[in-house]
Protein backbone atom coordinates (compact mmCIF):
# COMPACT_ATOMS: atom_id res chain seq x y z
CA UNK A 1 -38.77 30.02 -3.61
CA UNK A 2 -36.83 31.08 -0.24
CA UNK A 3 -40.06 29.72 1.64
CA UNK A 4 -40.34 26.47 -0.14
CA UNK A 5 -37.13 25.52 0.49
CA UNK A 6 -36.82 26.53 4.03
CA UNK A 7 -40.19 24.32 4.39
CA UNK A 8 -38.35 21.24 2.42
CA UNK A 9 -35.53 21.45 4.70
CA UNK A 10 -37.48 21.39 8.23
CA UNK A 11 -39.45 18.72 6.44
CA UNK A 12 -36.20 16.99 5.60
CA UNK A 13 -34.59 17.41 9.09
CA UNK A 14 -37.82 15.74 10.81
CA UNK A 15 -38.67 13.13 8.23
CA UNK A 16 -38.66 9.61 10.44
CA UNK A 17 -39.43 11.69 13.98
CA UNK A 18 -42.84 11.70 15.27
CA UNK A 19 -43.61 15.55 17.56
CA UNK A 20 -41.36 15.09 20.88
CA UNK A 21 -43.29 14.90 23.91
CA UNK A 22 -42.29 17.02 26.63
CA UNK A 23 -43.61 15.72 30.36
CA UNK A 24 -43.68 16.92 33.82
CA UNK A 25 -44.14 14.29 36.55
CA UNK A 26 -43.58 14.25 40.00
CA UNK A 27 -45.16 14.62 43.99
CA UNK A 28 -45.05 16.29 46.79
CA UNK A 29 -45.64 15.75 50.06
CA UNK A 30 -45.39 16.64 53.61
CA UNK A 31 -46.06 15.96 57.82
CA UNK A 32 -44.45 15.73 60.56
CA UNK A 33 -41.75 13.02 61.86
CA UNK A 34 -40.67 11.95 64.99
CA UNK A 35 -37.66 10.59 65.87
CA UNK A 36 -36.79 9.42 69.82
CA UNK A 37 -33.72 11.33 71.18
CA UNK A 38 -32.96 13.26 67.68
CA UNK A 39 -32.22 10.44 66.13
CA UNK A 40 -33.90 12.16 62.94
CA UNK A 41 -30.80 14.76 62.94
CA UNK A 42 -28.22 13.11 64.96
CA UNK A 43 -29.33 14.90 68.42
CA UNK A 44 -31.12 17.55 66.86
CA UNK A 45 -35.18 17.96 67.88
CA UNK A 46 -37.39 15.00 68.00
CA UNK A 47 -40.13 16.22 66.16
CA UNK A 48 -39.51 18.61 62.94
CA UNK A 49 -41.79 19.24 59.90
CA UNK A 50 -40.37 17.35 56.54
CA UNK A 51 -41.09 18.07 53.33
CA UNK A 52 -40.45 16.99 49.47
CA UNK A 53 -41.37 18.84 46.16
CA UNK A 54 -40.28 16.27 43.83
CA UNK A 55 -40.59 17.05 39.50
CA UNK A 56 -38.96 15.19 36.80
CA UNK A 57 -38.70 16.76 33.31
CA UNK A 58 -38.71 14.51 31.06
CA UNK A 59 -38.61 14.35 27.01
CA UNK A 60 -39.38 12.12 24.43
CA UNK A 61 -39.55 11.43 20.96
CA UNK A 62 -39.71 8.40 18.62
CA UNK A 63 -39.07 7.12 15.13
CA UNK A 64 -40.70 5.76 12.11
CA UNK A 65 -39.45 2.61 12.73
CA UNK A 66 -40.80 2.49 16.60
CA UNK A 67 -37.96 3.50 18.73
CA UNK A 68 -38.16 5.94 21.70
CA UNK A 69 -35.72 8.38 22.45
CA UNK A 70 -35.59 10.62 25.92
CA UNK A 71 -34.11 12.13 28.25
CA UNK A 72 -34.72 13.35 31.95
CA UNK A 73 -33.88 16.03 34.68
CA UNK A 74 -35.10 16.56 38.16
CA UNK A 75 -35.74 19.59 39.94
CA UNK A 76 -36.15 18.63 44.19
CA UNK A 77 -36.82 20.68 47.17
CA UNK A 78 -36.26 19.10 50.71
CA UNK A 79 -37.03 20.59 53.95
CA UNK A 80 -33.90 20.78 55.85
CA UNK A 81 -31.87 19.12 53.04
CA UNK A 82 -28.23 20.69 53.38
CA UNK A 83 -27.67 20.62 49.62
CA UNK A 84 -31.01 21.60 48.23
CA UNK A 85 -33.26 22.49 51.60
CA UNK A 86 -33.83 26.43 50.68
CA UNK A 87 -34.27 26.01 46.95
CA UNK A 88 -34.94 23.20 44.34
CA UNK A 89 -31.91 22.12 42.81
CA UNK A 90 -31.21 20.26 39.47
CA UNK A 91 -29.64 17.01 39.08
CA UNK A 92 -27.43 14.97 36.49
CA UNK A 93 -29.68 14.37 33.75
CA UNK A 94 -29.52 11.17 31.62
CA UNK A 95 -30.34 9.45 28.12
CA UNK A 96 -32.34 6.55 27.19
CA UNK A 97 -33.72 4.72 23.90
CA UNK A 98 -35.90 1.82 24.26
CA UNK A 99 -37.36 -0.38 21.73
CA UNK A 100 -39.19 -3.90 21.61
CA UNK A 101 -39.11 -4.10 25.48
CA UNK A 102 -34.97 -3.04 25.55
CA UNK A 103 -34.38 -0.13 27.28
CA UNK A 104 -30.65 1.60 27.39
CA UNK A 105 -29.80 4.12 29.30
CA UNK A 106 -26.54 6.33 29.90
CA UNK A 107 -25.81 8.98 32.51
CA UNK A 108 -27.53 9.51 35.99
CA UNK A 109 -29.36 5.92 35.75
CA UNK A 110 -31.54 3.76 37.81
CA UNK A 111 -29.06 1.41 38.84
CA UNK A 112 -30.31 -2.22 38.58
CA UNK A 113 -30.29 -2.99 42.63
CA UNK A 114 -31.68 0.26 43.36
CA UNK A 115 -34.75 -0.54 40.85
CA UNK A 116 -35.64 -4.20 42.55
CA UNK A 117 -39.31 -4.67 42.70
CA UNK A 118 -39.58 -5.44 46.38
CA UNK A 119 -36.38 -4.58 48.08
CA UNK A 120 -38.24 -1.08 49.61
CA UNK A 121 -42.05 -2.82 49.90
CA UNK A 122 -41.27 -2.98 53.89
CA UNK A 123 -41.56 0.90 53.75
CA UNK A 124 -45.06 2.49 55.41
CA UNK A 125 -46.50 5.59 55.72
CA UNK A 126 -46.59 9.16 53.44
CA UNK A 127 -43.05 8.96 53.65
CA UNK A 128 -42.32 5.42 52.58
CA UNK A 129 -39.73 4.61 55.36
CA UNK A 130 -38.84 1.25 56.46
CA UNK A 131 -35.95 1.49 59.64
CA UNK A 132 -35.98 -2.14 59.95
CA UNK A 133 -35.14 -3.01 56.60
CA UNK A 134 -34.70 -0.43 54.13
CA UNK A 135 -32.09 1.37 56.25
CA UNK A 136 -30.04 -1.94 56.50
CA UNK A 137 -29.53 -2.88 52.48
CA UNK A 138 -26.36 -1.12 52.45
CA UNK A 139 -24.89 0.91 50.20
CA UNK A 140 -25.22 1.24 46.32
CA UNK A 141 -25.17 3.60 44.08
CA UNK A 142 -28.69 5.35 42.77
CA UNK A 143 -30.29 7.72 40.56
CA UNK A 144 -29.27 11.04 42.12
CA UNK A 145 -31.65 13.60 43.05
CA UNK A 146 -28.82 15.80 43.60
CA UNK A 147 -25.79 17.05 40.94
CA UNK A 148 -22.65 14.37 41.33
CA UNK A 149 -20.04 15.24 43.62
CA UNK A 150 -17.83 13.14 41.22
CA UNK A 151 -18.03 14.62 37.78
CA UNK A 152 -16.41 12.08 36.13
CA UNK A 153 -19.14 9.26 37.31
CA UNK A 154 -21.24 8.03 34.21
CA UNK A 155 -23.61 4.84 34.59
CA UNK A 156 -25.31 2.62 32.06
CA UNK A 157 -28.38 0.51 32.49
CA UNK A 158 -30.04 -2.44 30.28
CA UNK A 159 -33.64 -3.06 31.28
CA UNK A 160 -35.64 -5.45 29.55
CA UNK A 161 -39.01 -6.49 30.06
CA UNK A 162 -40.94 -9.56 28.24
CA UNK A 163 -44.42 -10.24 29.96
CA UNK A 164 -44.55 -11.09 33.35
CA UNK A 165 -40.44 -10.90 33.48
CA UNK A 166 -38.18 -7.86 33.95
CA UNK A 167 -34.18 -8.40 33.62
CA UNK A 168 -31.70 -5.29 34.67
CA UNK A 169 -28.05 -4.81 34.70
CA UNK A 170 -26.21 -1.27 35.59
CA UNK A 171 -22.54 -0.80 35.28
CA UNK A 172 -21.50 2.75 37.36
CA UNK A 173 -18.06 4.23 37.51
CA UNK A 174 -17.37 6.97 39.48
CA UNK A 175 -14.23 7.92 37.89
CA UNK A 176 -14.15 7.02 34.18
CA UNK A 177 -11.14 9.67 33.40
CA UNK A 178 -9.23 7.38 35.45
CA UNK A 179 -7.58 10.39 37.20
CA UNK A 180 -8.62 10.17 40.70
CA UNK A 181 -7.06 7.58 43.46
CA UNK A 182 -8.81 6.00 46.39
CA UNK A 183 -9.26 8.71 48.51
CA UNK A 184 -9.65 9.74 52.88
CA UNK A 185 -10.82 12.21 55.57
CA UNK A 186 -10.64 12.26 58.96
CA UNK A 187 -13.57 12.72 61.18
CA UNK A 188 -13.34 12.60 64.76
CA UNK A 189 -9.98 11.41 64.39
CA UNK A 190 -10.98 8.07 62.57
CA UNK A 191 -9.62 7.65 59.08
CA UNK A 192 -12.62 7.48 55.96
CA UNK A 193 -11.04 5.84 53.11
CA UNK A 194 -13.55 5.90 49.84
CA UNK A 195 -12.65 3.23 47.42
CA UNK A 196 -13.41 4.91 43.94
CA UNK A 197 -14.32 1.09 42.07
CA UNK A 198 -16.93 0.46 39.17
CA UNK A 199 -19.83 -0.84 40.13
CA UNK A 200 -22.01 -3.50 38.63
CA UNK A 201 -25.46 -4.62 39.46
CA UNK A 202 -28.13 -7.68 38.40
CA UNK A 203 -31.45 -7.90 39.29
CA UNK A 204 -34.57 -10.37 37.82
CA UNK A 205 -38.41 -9.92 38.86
CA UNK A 206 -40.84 -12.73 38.05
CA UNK A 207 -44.80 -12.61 38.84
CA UNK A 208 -46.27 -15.63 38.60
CA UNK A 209 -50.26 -16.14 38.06
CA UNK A 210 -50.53 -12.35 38.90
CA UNK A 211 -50.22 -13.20 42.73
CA UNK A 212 -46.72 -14.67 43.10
CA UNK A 213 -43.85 -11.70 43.08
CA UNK A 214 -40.50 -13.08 42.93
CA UNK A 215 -37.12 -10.88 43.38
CA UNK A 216 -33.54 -11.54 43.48
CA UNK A 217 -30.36 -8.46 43.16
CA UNK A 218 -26.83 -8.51 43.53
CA UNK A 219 -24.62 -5.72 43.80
CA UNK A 220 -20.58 -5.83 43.37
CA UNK A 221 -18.55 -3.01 44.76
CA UNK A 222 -21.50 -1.55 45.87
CA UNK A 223 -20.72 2.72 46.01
CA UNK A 224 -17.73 2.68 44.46
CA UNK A 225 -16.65 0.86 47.90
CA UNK A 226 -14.04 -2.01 47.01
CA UNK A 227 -15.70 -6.03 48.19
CA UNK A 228 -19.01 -4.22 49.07
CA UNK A 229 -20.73 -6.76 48.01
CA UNK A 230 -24.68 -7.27 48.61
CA UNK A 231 -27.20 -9.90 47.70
CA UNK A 232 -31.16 -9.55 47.89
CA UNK A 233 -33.67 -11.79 47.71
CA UNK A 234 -37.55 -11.42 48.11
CA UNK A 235 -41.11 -13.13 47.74
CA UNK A 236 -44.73 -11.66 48.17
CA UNK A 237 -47.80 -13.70 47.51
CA UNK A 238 -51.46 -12.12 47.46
CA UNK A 239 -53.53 -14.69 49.80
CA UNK A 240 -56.42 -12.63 48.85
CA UNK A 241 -57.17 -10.44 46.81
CA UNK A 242 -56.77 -7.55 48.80
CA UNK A 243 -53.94 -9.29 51.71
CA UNK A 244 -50.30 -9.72 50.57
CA UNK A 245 -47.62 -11.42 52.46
CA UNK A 246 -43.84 -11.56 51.79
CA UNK A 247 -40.59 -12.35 52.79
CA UNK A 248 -37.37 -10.21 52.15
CA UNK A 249 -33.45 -10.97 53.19
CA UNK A 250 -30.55 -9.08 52.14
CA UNK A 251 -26.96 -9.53 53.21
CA UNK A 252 -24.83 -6.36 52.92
CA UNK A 253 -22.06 -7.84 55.78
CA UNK A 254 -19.51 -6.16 53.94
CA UNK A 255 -20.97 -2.37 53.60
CA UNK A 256 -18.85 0.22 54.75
CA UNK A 257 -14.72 0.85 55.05
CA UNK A 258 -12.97 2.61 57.73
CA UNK A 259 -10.06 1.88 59.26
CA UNK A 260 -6.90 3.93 61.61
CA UNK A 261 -4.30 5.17 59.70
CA UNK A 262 -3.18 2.35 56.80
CA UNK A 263 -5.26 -0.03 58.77
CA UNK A 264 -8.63 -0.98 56.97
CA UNK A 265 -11.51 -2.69 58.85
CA UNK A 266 -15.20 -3.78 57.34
CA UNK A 267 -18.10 -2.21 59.74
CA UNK A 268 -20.77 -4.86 59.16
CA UNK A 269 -24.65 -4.01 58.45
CA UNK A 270 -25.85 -7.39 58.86
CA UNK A 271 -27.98 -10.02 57.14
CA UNK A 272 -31.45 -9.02 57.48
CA UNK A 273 -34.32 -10.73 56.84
CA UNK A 274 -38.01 -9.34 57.26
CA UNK A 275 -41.59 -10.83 56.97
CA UNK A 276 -44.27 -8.20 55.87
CA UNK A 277 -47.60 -7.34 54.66
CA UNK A 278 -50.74 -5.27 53.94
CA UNK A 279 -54.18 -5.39 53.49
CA UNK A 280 -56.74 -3.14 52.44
CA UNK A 281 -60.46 -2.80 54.03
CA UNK A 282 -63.55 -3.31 52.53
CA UNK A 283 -64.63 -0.05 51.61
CA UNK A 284 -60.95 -0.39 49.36
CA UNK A 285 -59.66 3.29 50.21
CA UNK A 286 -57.70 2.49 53.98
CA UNK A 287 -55.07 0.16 53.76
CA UNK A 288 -52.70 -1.24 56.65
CA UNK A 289 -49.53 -2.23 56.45
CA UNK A 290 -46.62 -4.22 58.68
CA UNK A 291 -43.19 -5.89 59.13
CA UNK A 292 -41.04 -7.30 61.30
CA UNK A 293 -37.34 -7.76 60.78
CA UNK A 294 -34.51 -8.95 62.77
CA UNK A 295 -30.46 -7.71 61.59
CA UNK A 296 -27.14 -9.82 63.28
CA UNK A 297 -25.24 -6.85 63.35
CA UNK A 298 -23.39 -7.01 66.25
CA UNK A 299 -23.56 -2.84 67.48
CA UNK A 300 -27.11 -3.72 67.67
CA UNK A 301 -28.55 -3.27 71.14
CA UNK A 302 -31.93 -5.62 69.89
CA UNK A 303 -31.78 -7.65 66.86
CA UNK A 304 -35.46 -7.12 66.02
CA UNK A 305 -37.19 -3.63 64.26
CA UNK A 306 -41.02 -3.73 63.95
CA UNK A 307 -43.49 -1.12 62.27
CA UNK A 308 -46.90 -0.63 61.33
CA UNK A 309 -48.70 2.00 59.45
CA UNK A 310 -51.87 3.38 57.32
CA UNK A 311 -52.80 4.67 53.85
CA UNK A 312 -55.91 6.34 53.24
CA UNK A 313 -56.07 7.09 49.47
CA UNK A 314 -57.82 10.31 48.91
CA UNK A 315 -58.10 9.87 44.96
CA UNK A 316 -55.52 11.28 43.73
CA UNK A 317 -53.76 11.82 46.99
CA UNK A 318 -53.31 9.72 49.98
CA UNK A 319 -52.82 10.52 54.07
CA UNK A 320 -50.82 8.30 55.76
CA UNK A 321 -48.55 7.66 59.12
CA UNK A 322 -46.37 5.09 60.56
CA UNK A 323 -45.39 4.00 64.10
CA UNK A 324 -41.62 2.01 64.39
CA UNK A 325 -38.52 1.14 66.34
CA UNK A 326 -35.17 0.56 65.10
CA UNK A 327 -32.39 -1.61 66.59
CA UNK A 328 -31.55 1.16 68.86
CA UNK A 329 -34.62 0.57 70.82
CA UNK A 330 -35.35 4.10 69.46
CA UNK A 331 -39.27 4.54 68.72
CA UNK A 332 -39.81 6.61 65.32
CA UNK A 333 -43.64 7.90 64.07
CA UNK A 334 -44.51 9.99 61.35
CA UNK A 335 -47.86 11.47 59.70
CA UNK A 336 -48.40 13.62 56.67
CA UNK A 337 -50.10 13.96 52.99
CA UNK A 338 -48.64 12.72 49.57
CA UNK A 339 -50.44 13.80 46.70
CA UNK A 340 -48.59 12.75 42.50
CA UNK A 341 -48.91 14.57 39.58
């Protein structure tokens, strides 16, 4: 008797859950980089060995009635990292449930700019890095690889997908006890000030006939950082089908605070705009990619950043390297393996 109703109450507790599904996912990689006059560490060496051990943990289960619960964590190891460089660390985890296409998610999300289809497709190389463009978006907050700094930030994030279009919106606040102020620190004897402001993103991806991508995102308060405002926009078409071509422009003008004392002053990224591409050989395993972008900000000493760079996929890996220079003039290269699991 003591059995059979111990077995009619797990059957009772589980009744309209299907088995959860527990996943790990992930990559790692690693090479060398090179950065002219230590640019990679702010006057550090040129040339150091980087490296990422990336694994998300991620659960699932879902309902009778065809809705998916989950959740996720990440464990991450970087080389050199000063928060998690000598030992993987954890991260803020979050929640989703997704149904019909609608996904909802709660915690340490993928914030809707963040997650644009083609804001990062300048990036080449192993280590997907882009100085001409994707180091002049802005800033905006992310999903964190890293535990908050702020424990009282919680985001929320609406995806929904219907064939060939996805819709997002995120909402972030970095403070949702309401208990801290805007808040400073002084470095070099210039005043910080971090604005502590919700944040809310948009962004809409279209493809069109399978060869026309189309992206536009908009970030307000972008990082918590009062009138950081940033707007994206993007195209890519596939001439053939293995040669793509797009264009991508972003204005983050308003990125950044700092100021003297009371005395606040907006250090301006830039509009950038940047023309791209890749195409992949015949035997369909080397692929070679490029851009060219030009940024208005005026601390520039060029207004134009160029890179090229090289994917050979390995079959379930790939080796790749990259040769750029920013709008310092500074010449950056890099070369190394990237293998996903």
């Amino acid at each position: 008797m003591k059995k059979a109703l111990i077995a009619s109450t797990a059957l009772a507790l589980s009744a309209g859950f299907a088995a959860a599904d527990v996943t790990i996912s992930g990559y790692g990689r690693t090479g060398v980089q090179y950065y002219e006059d230590g640019g990679l560490t702010d006057g550090g060496n040129d040339s150091q060995i980087v490296s990422r051990l990336r694994m998300n943990l991620d659960a699932s289960t879902s309902t009778d009635q065809g809705v998916d619960f989950g959740a996720r964590f990440r464990l991450q190891w970087d080389q050199g990292h000063g928060s998690r460089g000598e030992k993987a660390s954890t991260n803020a985890g979050k929640l989703y449930v997704t149904s019909n296409g609608l996904t909802v998610e709660v915690g340490n999300v993928d914030t809707a700019f963040d997650s644009n289809g083609l804001i990062y497709e300048t990036e080449l190389g192993a280590f997907d890095r882009s100085v001409g463009f994707s180091d002049r978006t802005g800033s905006f907050f992310t999903y964190e690889s890293a535990a908050y700094d702020d424990v009282d930030r919680v985001g929320v994030r609406v995806l929904y997908e219907i064939d060939n279009l996805t819709v997002q919106g995120s909402y972030v606040d970095p403070d949702q006890s309401g208990h801290r102020e805007a808040t400073s620190e002084v470095i070099d004897g210039v005043k910080y000030f971090y604005d502590v402001e919700e944040e809310y993103g948009l962004s809409i991806d279209y493809v069109w006939n399978e060869r026309l991508e189309l992206s536009a995102a908009y970030v307000m308060n972008g990082a918590g950082v009062k009138d950081n405002d940033i707007f994206f926009i993007g195209a890519r078409y596939a001439v053939m089908d293995n040669a793509r071509i797009g264009l991508n422009y972003v204005d983050a003008s308003n990125d950044g605070v700092t100021g003297s004392d009371d005395n606040r002053e907006y250090v301006e990224q830039g509009n950038t705009i940047a023309i791209y591409g890749d195409y992949t050989l015949a035997d369909g395993l080397t692929n070679i990619e490029a851009y060219v972008a030009n940024n208005d900000a005026e601390w520039n000493k060029t207004d134009n950043a160029f890179g090229i760079g090289v994917n050979y996929d390995l079959g379930g890996a790939r080796l790749g390297a990259s040769l750029q220079r920013d709008y310092d003039e500074r010449v950056t290269a890099d070369m190394g393996v990237r293998f996903d699991f």
